[in-house]
PDB file of N, CA and C in Angstrom:
ATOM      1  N   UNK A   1      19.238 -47.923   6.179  1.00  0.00           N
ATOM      2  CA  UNK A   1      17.994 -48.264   5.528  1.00  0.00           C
ATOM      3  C   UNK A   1      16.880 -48.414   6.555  1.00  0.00           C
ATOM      4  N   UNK A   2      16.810 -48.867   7.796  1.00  0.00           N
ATOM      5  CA  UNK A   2      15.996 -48.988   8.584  1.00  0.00           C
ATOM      6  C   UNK A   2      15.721 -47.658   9.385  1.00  0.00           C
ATOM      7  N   UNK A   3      16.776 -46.626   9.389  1.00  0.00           N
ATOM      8  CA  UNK A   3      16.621 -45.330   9.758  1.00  0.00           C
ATOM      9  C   UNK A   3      15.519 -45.036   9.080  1.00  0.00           C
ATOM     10  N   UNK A   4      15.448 -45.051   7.503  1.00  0.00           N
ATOM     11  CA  UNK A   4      14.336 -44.144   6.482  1.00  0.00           C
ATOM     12  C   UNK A   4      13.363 -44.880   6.709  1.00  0.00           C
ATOM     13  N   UNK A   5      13.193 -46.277   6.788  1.00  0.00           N
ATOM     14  CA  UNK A   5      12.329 -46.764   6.919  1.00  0.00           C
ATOM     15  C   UNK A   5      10.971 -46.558   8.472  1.00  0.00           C
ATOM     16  N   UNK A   6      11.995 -46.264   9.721  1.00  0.00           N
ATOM     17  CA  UNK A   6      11.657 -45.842  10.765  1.00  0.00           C
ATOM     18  C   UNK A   6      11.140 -44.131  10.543  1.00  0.00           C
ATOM     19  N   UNK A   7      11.463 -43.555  10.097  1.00  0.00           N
ATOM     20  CA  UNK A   7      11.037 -42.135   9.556  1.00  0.00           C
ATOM     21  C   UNK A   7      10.266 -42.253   8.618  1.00  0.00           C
ATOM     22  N   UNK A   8       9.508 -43.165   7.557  1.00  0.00           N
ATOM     23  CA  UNK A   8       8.965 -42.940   7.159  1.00  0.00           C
ATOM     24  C   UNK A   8       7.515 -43.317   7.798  1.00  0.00           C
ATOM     25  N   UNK A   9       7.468 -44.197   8.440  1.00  0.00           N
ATOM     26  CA  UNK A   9       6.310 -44.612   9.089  1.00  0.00           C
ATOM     27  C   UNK A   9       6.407 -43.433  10.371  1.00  0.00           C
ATOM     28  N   UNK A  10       7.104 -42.852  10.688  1.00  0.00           N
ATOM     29  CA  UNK A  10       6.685 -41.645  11.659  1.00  0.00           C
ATOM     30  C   UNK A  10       5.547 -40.501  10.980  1.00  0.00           C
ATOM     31  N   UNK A  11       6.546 -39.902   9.878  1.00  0.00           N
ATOM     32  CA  UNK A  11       5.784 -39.162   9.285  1.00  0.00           C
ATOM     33  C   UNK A  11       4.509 -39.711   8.631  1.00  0.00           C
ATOM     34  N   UNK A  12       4.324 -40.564   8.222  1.00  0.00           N
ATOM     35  CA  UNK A  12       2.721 -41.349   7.981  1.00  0.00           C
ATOM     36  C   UNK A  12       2.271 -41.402   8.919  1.00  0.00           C
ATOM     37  N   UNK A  13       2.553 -41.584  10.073  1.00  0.00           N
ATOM     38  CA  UNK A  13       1.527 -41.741  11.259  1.00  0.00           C
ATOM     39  C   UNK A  13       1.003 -40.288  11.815  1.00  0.00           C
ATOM     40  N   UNK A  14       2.065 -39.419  11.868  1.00  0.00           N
ATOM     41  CA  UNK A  14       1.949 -37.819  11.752  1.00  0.00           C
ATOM     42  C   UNK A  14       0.752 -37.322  10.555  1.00  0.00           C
ATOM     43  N   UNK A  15       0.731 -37.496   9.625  1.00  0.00           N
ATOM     44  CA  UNK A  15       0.006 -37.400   8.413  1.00  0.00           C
ATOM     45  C   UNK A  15      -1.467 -37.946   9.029  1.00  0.00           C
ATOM     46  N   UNK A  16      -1.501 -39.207   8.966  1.00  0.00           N
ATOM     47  CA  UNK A  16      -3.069 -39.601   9.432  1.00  0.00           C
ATOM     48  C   UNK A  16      -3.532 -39.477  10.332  1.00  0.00           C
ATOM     49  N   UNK A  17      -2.658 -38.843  11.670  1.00  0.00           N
ATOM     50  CA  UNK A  17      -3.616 -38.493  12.872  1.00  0.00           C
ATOM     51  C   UNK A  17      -4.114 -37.185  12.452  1.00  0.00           C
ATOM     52  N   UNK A  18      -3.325 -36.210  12.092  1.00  0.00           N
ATOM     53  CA  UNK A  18      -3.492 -34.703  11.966  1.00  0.00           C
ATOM     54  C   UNK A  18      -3.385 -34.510  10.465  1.00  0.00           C
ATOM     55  N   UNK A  19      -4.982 -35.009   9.736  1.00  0.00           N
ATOM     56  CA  UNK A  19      -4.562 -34.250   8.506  1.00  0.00           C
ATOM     57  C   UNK A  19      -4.944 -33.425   7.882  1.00  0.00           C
ATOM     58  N   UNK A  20      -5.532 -32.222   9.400  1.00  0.00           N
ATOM     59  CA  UNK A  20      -5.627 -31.185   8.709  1.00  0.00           C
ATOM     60  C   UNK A  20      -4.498 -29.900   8.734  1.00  0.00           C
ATOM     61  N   UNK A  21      -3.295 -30.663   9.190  1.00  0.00           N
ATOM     62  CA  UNK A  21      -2.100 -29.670   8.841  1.00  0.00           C
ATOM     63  C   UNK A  21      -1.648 -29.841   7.656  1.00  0.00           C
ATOM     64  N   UNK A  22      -2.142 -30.928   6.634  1.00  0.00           N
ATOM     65  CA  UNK A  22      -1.562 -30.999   5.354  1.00  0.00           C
ATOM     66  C   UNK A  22      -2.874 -30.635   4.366  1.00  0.00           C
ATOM     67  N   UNK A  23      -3.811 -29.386   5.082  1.00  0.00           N
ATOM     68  CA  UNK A  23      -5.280 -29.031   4.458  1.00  0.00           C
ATOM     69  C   UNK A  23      -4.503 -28.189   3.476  1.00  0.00           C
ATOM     70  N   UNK A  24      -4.944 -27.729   2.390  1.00  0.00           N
ATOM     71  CA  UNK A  24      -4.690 -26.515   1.355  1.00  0.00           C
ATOM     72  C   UNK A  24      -5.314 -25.652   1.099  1.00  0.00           C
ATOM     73  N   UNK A  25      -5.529 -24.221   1.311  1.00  0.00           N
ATOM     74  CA  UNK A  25      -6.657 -23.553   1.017  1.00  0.00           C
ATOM     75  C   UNK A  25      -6.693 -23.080  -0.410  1.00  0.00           C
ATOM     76  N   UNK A  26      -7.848 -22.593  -0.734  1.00  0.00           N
ATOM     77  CA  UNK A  26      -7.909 -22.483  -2.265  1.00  0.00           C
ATOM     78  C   UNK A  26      -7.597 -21.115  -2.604  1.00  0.00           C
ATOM     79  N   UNK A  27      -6.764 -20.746  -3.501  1.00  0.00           N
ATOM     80  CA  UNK A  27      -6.507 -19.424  -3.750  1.00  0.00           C
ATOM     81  C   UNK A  27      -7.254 -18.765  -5.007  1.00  0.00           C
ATOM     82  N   UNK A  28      -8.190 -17.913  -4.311  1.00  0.00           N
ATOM     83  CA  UNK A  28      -8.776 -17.256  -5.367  1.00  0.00           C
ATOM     84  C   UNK A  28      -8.628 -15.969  -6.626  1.00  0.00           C
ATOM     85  N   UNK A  29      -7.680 -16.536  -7.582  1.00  0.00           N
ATOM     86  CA  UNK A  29      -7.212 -15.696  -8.374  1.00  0.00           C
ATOM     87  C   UNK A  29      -7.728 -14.114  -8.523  1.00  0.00           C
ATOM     88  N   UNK A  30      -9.100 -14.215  -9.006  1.00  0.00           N
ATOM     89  CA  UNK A  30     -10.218 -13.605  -9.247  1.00  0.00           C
ATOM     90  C   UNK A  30     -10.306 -12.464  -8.616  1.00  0.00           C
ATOM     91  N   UNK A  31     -10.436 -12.730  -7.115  1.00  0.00           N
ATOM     92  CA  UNK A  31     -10.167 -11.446  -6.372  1.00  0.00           C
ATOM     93  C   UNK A  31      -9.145 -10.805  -5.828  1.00  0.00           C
ATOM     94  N   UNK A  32      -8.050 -11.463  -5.607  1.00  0.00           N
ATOM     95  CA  UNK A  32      -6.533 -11.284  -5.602  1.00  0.00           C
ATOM     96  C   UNK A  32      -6.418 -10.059  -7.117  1.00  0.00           C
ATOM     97  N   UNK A  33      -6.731 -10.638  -8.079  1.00  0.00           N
ATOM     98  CA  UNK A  33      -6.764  -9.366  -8.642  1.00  0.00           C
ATOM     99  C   UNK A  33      -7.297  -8.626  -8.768  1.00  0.00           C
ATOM    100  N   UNK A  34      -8.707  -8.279  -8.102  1.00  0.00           N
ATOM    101  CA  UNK A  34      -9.448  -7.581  -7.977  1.00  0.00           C
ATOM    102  C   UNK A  34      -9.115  -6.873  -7.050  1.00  0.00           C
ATOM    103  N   UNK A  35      -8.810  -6.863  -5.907  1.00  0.00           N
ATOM    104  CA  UNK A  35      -8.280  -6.299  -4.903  1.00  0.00           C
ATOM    105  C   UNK A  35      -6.941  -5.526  -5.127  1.00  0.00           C
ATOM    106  N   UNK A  36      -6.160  -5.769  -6.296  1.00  0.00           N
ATOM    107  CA  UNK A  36      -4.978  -5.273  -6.736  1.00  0.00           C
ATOM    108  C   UNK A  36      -5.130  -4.143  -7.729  1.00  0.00           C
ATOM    109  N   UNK A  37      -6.341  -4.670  -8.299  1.00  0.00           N
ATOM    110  CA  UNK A  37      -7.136  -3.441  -9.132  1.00  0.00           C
ATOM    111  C   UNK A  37      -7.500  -2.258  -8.369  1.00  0.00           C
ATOM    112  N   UNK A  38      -8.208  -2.879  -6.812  1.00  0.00           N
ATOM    113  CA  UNK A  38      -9.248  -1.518  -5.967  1.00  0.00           C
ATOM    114  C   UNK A  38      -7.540  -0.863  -6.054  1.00  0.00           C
ATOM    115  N   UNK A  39      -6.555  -1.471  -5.355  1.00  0.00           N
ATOM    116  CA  UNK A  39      -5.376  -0.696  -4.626  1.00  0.00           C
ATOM    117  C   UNK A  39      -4.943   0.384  -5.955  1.00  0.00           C
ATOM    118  N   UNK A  40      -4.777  -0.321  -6.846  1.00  0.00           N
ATOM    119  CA  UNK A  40      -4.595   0.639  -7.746  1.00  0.00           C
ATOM    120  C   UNK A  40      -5.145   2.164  -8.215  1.00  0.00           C
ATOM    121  N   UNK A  41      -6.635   1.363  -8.213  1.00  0.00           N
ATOM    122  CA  UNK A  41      -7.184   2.761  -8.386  1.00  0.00           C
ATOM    123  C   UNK A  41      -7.621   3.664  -7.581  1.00  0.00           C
ATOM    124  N   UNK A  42      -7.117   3.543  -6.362  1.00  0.00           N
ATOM    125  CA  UNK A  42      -6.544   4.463  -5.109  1.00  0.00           C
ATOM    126  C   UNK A  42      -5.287   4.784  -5.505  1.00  0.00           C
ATOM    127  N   UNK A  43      -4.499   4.230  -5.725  1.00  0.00           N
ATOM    128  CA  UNK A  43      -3.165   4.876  -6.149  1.00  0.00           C
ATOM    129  C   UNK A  43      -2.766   4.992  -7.441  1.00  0.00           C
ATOM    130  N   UNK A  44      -3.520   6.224  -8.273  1.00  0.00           N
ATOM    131  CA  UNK A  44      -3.187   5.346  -9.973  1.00  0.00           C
ATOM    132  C   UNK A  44      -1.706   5.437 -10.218  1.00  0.00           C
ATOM    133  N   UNK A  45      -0.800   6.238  -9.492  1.00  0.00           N
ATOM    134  CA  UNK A  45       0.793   6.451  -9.348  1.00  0.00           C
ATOM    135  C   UNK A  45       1.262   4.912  -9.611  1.00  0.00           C
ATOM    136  N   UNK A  46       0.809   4.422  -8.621  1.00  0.00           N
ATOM    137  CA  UNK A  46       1.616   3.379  -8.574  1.00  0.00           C
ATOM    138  C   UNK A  46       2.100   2.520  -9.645  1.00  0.00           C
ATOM    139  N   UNK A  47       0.904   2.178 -10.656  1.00  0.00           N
ATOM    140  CA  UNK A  47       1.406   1.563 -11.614  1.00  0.00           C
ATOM    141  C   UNK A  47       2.304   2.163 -12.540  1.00  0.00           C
ATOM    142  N   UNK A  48       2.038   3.736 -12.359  1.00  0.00           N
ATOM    143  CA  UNK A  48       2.922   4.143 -13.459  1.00  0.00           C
ATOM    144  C   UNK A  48       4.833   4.022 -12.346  1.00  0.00           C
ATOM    145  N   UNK A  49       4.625   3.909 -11.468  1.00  0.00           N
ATOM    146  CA  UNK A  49       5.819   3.954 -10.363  1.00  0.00           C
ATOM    147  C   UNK A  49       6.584   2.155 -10.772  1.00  0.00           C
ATOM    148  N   UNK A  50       5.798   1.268 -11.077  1.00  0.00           N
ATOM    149  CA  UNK A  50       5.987  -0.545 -11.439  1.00  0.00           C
ATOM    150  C   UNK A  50       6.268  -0.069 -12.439  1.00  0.00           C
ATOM    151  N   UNK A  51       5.822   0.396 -13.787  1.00  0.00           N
ATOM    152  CA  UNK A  51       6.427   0.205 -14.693  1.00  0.00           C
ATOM    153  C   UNK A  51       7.571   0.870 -14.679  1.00  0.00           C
ATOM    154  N   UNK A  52       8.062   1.959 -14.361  1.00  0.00           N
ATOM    155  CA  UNK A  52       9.351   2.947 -14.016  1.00  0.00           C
ATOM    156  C   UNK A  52      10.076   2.321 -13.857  1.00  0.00           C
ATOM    157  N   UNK A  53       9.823   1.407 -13.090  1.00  0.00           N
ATOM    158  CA  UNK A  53      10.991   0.381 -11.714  1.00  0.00           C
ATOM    159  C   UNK A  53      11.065  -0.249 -13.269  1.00  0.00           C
ATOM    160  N   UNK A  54      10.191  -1.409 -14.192  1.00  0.00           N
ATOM    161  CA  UNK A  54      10.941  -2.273 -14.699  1.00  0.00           C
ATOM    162  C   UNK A  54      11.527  -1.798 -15.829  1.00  0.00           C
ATOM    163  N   UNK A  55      11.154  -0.520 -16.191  1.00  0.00           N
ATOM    164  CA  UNK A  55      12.376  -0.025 -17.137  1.00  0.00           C
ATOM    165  C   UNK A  55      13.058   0.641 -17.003  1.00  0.00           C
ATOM    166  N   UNK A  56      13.873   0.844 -15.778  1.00  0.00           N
ATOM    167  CA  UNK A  56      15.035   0.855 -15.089  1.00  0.00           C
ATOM    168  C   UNK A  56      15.520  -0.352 -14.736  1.00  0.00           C
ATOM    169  N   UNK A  57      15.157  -1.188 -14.771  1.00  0.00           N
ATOM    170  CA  UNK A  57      15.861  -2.766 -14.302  1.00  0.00           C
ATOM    171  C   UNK A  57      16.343  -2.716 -16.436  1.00  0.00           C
ATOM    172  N   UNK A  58      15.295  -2.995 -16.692  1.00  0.00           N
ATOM    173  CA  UNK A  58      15.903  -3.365 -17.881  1.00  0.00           C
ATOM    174  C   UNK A  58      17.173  -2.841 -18.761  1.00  0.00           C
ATOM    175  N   UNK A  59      17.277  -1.528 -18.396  1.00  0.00           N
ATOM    176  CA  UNK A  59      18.234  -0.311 -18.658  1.00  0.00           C
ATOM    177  C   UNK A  59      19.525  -0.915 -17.897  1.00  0.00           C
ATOM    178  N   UNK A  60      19.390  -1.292 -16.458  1.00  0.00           N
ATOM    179  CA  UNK A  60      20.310  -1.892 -16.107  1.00  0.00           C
ATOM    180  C   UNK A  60      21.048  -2.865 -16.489  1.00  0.00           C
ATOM    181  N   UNK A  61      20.318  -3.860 -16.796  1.00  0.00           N
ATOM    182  CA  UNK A  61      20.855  -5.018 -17.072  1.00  0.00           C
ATOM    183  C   UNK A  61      21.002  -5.245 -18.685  1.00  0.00           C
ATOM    184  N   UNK A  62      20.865  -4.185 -18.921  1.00  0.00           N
ATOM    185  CA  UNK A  62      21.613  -4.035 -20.536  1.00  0.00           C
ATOM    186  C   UNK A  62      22.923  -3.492 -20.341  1.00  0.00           C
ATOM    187  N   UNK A  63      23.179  -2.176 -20.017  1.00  0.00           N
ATOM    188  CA  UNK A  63      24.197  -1.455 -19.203  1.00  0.00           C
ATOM    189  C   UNK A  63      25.418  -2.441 -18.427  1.00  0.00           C
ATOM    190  N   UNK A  64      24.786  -3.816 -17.686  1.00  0.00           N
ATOM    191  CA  UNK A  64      25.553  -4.236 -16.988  1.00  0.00           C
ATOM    192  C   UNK A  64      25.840  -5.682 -18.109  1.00  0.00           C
ATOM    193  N   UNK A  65      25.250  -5.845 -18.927  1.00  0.00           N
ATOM    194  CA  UNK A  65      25.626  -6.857 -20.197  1.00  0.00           C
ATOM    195  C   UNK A  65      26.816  -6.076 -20.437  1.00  0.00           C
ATOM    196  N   UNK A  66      26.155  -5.231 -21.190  1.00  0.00           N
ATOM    197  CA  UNK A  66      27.651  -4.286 -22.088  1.00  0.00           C
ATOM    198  C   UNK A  66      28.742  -4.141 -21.728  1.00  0.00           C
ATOM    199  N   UNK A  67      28.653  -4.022 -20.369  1.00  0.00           N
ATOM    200  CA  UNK A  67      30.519  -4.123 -19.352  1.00  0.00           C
ATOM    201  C   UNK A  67      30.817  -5.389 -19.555  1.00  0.00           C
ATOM    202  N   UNK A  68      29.671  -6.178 -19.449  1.00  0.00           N
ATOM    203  CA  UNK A  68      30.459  -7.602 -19.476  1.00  0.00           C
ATOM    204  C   UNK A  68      31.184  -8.084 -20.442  1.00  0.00           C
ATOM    205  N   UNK A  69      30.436  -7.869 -21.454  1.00  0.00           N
ATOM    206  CA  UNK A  69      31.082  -8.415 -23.038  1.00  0.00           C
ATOM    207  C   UNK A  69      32.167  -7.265 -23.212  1.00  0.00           C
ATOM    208  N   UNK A  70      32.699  -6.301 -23.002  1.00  0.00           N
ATOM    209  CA  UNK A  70      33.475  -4.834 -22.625  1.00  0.00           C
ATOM    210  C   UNK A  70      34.655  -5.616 -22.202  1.00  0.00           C
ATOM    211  N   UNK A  71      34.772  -6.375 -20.836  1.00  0.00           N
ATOM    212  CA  UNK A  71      35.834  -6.773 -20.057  1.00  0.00           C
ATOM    213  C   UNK A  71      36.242  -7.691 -20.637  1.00  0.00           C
TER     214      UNK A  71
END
């Protein structure tokens, strides 16, 4: 008990000297997808290449149901 207790006042003291290692930056949705949009429409493939991929996953994991309930 005096271990956690000794660790916890470390890390508090860590915390209030330096607290801008516990800063958060703000993530801006907005252009994150906007920027996912430009990429896209440089590559219009691609999206049709994402959706491919997830209906082949889905194909799979129907496929790999069916063995299961099978065995």
């Amino acid at each position: 008990m005096l271990f956690a207790l000794i660790t916890s006042r470390k890390i508090q003291s860590r915390d209030t000297v330096d607290p801008v290692a516990s800063f958060v930056y703000p993530v801006d949705m907005k252009s994150s997808r906007k920027k996912a949009d430009v990429m896209e429409s440089y590559n219009p493939d691609a999206r049709f290449q994402s959706q491919y991929l997830k209906i082949q996953q889905k194909r799979k994991a129907v496929v790999d149901m069916n063995q299961q309930r099978s065995s």
